[in-house]
C-alpha atoms as a PDB file:
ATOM      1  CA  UNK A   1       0.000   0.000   0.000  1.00  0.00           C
ATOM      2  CA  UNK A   2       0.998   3.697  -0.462  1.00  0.00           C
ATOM      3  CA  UNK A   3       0.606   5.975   2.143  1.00  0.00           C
ATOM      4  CA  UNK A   4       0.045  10.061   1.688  1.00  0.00           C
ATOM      5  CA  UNK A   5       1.513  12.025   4.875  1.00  0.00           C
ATOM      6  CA  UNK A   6      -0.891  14.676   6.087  1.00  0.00           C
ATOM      7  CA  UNK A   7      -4.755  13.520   6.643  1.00  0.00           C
ATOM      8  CA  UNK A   8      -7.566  13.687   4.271  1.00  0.00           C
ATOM      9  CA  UNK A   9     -11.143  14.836   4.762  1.00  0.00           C
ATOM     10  CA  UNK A  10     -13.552  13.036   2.287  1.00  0.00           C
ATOM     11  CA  UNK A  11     -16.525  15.135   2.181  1.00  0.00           C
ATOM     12  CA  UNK A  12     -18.386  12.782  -0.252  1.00  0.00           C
ATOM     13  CA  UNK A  13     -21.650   9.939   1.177  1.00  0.00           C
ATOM     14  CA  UNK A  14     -19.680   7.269  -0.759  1.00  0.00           C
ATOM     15  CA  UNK A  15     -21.180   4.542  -3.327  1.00  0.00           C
ATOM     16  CA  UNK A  16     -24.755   3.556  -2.976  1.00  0.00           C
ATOM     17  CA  UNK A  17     -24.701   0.081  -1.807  1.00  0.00           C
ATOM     18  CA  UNK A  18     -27.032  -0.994  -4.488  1.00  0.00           C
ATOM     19  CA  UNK A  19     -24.760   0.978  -7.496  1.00  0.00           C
ATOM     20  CA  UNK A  20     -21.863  -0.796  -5.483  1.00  0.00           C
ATOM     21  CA  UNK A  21     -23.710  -4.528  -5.838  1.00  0.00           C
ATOM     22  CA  UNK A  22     -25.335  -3.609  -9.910  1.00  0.00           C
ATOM     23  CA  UNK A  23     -21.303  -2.304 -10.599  1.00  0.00           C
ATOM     24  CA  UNK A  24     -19.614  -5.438  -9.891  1.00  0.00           C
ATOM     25  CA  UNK A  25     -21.918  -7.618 -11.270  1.00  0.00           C
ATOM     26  CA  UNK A  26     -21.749  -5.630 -14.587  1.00  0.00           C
ATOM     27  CA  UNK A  27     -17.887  -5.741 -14.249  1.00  0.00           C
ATOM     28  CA  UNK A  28     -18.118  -9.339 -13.874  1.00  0.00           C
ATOM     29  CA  UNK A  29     -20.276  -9.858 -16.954  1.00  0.00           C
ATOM     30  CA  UNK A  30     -18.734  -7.319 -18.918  1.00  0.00           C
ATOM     31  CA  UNK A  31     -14.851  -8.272 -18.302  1.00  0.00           C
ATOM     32  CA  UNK A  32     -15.448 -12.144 -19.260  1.00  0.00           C
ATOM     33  CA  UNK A  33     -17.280 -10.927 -22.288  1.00  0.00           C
ATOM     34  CA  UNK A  34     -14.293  -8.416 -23.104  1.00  0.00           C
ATOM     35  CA  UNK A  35     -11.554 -11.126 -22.759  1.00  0.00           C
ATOM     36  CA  UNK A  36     -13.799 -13.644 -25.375  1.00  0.00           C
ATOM     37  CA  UNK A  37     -14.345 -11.034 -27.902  1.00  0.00           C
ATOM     38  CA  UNK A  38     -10.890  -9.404 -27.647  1.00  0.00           C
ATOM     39  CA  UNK A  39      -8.852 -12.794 -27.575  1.00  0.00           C
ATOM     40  CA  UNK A  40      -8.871 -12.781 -31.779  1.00  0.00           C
ATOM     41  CA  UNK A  41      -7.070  -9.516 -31.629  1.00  0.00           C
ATOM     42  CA  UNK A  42      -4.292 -10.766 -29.606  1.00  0.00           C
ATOM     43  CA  UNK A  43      -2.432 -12.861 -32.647  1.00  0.00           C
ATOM     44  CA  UNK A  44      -2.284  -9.775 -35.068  1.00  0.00           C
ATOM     45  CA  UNK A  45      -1.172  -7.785 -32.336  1.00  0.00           C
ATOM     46  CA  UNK A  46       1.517 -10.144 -30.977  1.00  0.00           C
ATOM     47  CA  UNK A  47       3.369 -10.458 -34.510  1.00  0.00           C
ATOM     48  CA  UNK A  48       3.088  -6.689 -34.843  1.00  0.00           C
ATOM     49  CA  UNK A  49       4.719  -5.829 -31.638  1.00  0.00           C
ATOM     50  CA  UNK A  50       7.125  -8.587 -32.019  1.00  0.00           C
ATOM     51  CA  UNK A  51       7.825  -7.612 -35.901  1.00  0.00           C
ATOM     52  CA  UNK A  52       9.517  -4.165 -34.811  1.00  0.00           C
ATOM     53  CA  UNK A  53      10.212  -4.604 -31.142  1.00  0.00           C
ATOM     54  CA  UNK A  54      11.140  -7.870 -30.075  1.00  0.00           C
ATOM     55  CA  UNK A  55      11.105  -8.694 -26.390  1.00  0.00           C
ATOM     56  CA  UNK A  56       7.507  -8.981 -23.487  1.00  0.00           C
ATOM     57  CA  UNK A  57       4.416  -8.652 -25.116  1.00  0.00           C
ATOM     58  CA  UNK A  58       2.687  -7.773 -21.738  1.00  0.00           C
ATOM     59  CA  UNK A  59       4.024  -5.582 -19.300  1.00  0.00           C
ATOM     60  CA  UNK A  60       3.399  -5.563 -15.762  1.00  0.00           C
ATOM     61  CA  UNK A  61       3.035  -2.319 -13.484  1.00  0.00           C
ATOM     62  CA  UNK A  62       2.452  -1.476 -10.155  1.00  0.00           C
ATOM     63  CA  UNK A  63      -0.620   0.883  -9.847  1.00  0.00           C
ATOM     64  CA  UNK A  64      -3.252   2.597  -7.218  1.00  0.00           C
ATOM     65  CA  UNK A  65      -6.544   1.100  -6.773  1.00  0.00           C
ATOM     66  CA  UNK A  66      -9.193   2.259  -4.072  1.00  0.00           C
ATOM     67  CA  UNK A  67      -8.189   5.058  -1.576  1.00  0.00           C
ATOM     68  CA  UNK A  68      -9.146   3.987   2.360  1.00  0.00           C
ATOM     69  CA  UNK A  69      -8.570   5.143   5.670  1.00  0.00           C
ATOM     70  CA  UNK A  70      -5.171   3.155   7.159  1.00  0.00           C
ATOM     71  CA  UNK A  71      -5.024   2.430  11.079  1.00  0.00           C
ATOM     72  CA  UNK A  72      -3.503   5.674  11.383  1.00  0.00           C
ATOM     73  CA  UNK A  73      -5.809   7.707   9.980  1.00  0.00           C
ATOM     74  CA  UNK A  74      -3.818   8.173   7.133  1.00  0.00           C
ATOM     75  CA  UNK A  75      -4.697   7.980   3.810  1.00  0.00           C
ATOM     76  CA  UNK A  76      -3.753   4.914   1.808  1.00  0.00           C
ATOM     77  CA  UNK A  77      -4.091   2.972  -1.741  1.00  0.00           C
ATOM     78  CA  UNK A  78      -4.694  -0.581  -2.096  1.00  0.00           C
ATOM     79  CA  UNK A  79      -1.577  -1.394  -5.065  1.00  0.00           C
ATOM     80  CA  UNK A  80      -2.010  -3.906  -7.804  1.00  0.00           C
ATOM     81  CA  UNK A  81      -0.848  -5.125 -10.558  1.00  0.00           C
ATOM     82  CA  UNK A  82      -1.987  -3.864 -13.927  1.00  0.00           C
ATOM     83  CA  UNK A  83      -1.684  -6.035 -17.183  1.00  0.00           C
ATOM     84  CA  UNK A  84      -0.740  -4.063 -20.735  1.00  0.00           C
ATOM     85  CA  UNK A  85       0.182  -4.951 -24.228  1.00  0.00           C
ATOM     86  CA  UNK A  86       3.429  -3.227 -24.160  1.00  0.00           C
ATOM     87  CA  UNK A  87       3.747  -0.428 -26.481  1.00  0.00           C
ATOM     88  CA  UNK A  88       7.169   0.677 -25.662  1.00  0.00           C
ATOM     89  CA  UNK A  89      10.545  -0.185 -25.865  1.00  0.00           C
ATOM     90  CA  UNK A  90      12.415  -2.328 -23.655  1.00  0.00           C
ATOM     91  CA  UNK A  91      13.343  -1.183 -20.132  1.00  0.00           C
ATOM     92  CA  UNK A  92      11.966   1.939 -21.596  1.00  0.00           C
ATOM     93  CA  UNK A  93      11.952   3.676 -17.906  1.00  0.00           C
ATOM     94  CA  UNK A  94      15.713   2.798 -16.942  1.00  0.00           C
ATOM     95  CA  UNK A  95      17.200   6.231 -17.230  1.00  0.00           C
ATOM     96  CA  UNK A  96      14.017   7.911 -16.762  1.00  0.00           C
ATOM     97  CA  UNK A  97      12.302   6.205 -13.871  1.00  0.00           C
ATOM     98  CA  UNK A  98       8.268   6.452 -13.604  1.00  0.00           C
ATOM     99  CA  UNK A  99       6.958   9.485 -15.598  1.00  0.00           C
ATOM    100  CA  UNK A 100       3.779  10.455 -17.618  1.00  0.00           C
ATOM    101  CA  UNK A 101       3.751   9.719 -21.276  1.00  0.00           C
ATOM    102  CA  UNK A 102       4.163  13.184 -23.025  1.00  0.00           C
ATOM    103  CA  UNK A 103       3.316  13.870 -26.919  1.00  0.00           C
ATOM    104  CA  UNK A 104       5.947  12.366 -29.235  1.00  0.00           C
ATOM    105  CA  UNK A 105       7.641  10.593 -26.687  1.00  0.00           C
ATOM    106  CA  UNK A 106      10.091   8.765 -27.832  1.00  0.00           C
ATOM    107  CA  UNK A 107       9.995   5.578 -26.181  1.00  0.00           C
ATOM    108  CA  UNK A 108       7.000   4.679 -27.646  1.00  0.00           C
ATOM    109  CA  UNK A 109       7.468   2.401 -30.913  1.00  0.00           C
ATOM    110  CA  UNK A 110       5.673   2.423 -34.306  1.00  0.00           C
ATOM    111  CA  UNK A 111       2.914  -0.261 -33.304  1.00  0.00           C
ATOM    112  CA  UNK A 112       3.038   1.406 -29.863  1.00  0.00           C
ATOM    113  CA  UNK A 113       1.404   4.513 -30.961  1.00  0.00           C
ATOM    114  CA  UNK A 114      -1.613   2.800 -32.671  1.00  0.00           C
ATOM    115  CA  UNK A 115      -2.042   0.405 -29.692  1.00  0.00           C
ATOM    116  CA  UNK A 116      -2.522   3.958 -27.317  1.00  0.00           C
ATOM    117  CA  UNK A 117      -4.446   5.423 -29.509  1.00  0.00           C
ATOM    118  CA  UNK A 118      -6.877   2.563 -29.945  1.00  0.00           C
ATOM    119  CA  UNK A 119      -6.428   2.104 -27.175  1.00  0.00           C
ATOM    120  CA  UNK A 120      -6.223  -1.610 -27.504  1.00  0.00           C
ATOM    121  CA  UNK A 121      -2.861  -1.677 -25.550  1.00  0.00           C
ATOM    122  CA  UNK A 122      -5.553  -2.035 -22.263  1.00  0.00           C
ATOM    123  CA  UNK A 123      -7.536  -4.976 -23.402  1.00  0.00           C
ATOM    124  CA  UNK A 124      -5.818  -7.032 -20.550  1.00  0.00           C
ATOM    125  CA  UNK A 125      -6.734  -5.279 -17.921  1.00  0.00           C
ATOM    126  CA  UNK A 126     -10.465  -7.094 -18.834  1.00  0.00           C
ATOM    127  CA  UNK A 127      -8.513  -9.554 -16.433  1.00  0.00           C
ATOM    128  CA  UNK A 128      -7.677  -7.211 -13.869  1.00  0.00           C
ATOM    129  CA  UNK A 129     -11.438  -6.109 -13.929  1.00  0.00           C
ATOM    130  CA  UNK A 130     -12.905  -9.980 -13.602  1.00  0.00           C
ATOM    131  CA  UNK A 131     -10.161 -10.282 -10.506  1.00  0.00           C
ATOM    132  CA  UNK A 132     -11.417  -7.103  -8.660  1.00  0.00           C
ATOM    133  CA  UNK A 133      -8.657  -4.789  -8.779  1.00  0.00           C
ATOM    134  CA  UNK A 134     -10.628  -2.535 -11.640  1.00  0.00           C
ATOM    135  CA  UNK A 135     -13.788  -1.749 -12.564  1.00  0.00           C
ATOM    136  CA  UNK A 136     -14.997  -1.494 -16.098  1.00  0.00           C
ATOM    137  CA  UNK A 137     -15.433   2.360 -15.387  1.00  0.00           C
ATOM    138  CA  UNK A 138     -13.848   4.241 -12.911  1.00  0.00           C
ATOM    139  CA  UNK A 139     -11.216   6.792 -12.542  1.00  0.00           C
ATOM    140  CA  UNK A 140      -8.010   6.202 -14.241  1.00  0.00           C
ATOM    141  CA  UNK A 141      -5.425   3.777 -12.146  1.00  0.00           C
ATOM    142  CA  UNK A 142      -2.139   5.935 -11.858  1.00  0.00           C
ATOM    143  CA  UNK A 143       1.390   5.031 -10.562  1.00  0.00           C
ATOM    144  CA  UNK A 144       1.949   5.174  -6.813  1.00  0.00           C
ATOM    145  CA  UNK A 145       4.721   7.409  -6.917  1.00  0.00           C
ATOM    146  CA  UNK A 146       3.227   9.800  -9.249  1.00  0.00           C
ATOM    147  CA  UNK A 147       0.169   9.886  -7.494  1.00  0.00           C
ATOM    148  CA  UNK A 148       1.960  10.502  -4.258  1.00  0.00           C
ATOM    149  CA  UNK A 149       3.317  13.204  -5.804  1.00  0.00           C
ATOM    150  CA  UNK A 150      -0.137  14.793  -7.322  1.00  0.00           C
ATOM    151  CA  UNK A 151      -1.717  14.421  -3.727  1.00  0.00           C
ATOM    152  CA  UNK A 152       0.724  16.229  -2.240  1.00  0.00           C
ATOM    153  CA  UNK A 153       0.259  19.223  -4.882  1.00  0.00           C
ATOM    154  CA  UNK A 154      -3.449  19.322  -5.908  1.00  0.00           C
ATOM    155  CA  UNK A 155      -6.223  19.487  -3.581  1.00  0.00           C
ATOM    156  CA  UNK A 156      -8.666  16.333  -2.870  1.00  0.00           C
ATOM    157  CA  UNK A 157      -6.811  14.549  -5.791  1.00  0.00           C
ATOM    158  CA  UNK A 158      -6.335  11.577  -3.688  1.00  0.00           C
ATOM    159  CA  UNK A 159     -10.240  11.823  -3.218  1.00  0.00           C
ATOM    160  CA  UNK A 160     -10.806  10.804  -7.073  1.00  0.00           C
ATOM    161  CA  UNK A 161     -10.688   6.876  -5.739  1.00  0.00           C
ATOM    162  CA  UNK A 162     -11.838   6.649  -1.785  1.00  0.00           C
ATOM    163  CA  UNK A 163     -13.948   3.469  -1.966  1.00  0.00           C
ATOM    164  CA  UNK A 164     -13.774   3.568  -5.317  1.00  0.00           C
ATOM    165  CA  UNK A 165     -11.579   1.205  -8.057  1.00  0.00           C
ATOM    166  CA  UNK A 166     -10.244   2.539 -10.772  1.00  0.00           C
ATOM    167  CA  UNK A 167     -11.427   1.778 -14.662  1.00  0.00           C
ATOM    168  CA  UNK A 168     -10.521   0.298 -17.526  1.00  0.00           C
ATOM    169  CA  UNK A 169     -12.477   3.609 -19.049  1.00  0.00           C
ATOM    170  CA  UNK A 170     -13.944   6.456 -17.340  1.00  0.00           C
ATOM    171  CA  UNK A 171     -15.785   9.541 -17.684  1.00  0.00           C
ATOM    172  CA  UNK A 172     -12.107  11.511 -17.471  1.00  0.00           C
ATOM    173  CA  UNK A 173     -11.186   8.829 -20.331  1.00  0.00           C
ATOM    174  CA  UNK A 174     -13.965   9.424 -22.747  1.00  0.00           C
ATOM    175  CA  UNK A 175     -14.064  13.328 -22.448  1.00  0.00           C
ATOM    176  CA  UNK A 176     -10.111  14.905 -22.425  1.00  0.00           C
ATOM    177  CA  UNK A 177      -6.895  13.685 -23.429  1.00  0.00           C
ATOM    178  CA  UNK A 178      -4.649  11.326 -21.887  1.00  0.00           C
ATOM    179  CA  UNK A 179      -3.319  13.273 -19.148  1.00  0.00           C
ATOM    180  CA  UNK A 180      -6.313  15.300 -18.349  1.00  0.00           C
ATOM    181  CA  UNK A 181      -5.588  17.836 -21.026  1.00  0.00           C
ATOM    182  CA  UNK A 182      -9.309  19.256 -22.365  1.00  0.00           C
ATOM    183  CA  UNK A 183     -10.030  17.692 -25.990  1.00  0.00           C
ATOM    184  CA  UNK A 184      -9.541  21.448 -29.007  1.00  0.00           C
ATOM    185  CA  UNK A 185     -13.130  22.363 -29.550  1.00  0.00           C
ATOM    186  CA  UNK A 186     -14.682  21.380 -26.193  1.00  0.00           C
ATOM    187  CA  UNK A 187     -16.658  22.875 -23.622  1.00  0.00           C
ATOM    188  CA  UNK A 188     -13.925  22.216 -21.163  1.00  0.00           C
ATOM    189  CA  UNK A 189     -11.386  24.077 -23.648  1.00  0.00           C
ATOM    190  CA  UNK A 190     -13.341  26.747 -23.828  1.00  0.00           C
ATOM    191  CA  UNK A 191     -12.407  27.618 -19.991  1.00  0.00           C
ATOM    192  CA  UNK A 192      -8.910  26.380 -20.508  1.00  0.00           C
ATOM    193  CA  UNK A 193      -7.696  29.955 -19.300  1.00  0.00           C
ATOM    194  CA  UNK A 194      -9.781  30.163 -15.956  1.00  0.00           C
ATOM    195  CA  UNK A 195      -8.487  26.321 -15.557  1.00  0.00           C
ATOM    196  CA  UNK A 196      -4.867  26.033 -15.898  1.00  0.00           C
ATOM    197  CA  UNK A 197      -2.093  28.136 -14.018  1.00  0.00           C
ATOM    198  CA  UNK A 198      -4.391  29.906 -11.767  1.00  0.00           C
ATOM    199  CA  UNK A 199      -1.421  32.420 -10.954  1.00  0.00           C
ATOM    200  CA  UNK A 200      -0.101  33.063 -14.211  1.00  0.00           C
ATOM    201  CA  UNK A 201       3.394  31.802 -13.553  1.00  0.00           C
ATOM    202  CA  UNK A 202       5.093  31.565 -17.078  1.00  0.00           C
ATOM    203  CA  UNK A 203       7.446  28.837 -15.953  1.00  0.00           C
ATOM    204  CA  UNK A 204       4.016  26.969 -14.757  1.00  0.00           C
ATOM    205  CA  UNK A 205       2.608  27.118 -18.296  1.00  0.00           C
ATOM    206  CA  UNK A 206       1.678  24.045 -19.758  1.00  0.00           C
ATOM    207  CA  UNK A 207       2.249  22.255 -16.662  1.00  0.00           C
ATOM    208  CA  UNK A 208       1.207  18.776 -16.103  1.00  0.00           C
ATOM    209  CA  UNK A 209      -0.724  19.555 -12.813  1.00  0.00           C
ATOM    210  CA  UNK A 210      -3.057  21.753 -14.861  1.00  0.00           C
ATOM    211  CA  UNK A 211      -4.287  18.840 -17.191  1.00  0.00           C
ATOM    212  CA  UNK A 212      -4.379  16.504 -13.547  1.00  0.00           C
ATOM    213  CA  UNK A 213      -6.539  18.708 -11.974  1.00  0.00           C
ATOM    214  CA  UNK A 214      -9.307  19.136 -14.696  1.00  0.00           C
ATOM    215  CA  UNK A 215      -9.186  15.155 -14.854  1.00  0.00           C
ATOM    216  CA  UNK A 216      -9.900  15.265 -10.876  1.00  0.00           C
ATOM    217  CA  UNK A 217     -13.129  17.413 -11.583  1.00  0.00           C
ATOM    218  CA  UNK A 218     -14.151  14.935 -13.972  1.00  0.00           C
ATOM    219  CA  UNK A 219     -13.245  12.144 -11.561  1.00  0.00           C
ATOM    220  CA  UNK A 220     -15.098  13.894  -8.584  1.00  0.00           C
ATOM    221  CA  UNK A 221     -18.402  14.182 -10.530  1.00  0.00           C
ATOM    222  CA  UNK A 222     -18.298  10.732 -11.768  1.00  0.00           C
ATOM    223  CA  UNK A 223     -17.685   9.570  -8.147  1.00  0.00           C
ATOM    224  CA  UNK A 224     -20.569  12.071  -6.787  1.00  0.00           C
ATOM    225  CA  UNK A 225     -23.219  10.350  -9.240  1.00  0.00           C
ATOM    226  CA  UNK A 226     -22.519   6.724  -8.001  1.00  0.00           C
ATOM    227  CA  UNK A 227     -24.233   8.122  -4.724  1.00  0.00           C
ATOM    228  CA  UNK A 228     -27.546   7.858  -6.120  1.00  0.00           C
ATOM    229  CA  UNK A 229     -28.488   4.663  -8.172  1.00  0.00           C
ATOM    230  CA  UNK A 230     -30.421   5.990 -11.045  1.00  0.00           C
ATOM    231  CA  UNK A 231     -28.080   8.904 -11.630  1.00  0.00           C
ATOM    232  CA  UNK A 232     -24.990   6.090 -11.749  1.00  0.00           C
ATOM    233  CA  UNK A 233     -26.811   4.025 -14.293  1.00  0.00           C
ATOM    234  CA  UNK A 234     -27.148   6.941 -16.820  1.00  0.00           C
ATOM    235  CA  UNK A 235     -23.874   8.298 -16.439  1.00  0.00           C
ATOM    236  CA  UNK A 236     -22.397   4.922 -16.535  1.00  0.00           C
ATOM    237  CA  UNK A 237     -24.660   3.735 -20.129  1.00  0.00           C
ATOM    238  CA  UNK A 238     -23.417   6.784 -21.339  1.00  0.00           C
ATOM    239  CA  UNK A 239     -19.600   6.524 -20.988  1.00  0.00           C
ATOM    240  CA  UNK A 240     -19.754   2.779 -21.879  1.00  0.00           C
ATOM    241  CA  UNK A 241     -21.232   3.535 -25.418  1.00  0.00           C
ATOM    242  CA  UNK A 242     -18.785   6.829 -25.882  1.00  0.00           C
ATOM    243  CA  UNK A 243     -15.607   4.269 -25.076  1.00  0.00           C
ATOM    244  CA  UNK A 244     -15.642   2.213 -28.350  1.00  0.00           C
ATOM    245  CA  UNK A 245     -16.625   6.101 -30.409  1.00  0.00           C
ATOM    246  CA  UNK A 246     -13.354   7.384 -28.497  1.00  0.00           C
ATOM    247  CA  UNK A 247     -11.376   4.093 -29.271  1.00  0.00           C
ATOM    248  CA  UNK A 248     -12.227   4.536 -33.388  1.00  0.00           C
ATOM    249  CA  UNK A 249     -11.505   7.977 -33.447  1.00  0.00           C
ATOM    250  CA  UNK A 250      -7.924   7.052 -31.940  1.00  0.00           C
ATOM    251  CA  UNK A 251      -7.935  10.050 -28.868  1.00  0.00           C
ATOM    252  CA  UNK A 252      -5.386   8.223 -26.279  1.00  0.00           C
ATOM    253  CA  UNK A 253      -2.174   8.167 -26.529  1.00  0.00           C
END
């Protein structure tokens, strides 16, 4: 588990047990139908990645599920392992240790790019959703140390999963960019200004804490609607059928 120094005030009523009951059930059913219908995709994919970057097809990473309360009173997230298609080259974090995937980045191969943007890369994590450390929907699962990081610097962003697993997609996932950055033509770009680099700090510009903290609104209102049953089912229909319009317009990365 990773633990965030400091203490934490959740100010939310938490997940409706019934939303909490309906969401696993559809994980259940929804995660063993994922991994039957995805499983033909895996052999064109395989010689792909192999074809320009031999070496793991799946890659293995630590990540933070569901925020709770430790003995201490301290915040803490339950870790797990998350299951990718790799889409990068080998030991591609050696020299640079655990960062956030920028634009263009360089470590990210040919076959790579199309997997993220697809994002078909995250079909295994069906798996991690039938085994209970996802949920179909759900915020996004970051890395411990990053997140440790963003908690310490953005207010409430550790909130984004208290009793709450993360998703395979999300309401953050379906409506900005990969790291929280607000899609060109959206309502959410439209207030970029009033969003990002509240005190107009030039060397803060374009900072990755502004794109992290529009994904925690996002995050917070998705978490806010699984409080009441009826509002979680519409919100949740609704980002399931945007996913696969997302996925074929190729907006990860």
């Amino acid at each position: 588990m990773v633990t965030l120094s400091g203490s934490s005030t959740s100010y939310r009523r938490g997940v409706h047990i019934t939303v909490r009951i309906v969401k696993r059930l559809v994980d259940v059913v929804g995660s063993t139908a994922g991994l039957v219908l995805t499983l033909p995709l895996y052999v064109p994919i395989v010689v792909a990645v192999l074809a320009e970057s031999p070496g793991p097809i799946f890659y293995v990473q630590r990540r933070a599920g569901r925020l709770i309360d430790g003995p201490d009173g301290e915040p803490r997230w339950v870790e797990f392992d998350l299951y990718k298609i790799r889409s990068m080259t080998v030991d591609a974090e050696r020299n640079s240790g655990a960062v956030v995937s920028t634009p263009g980045d360089p470590r990210i191969t040919k076959v790579g790019r199309f997997l993220r943007a697809t994002r078909l890369d995250e079909i295994p994590q069906f798996w991690n959703v039938l085994r209970g450390d996802m949920s179909l929907v759900g915020p996004r699962p970051e890395r411990p140390e990053l997140l440790r990081n963003l908690a310490m610097v953005i207010p409430f962003f550790e909130e984004r999963t208290r009793g709450l697993k993360p998703g395979l997609t999300g309401l953050a996932q379906v409506s900005l960019g990969y790291t929280g950055a607000a899609i060109a033509g959206s309502d959410v770009a439209k207030l970029h200004d009033t969003l990002t680099n509240p005190f107009d700090i030039p060397e803060a510009e374009g900072a990755l804490a502004d794109d992290m903290r529009i994904k925690l609104g996002f995050d917070l209102g998705y978490a806010a609607a699984l409080e009441d049953f009826w509002s979680y089912v519409r919100l949740e229909a609704w980002i399931i059928v945007q996913t696969p319009i997302v996925m074929a317009m190729s907006r990860g990365r």
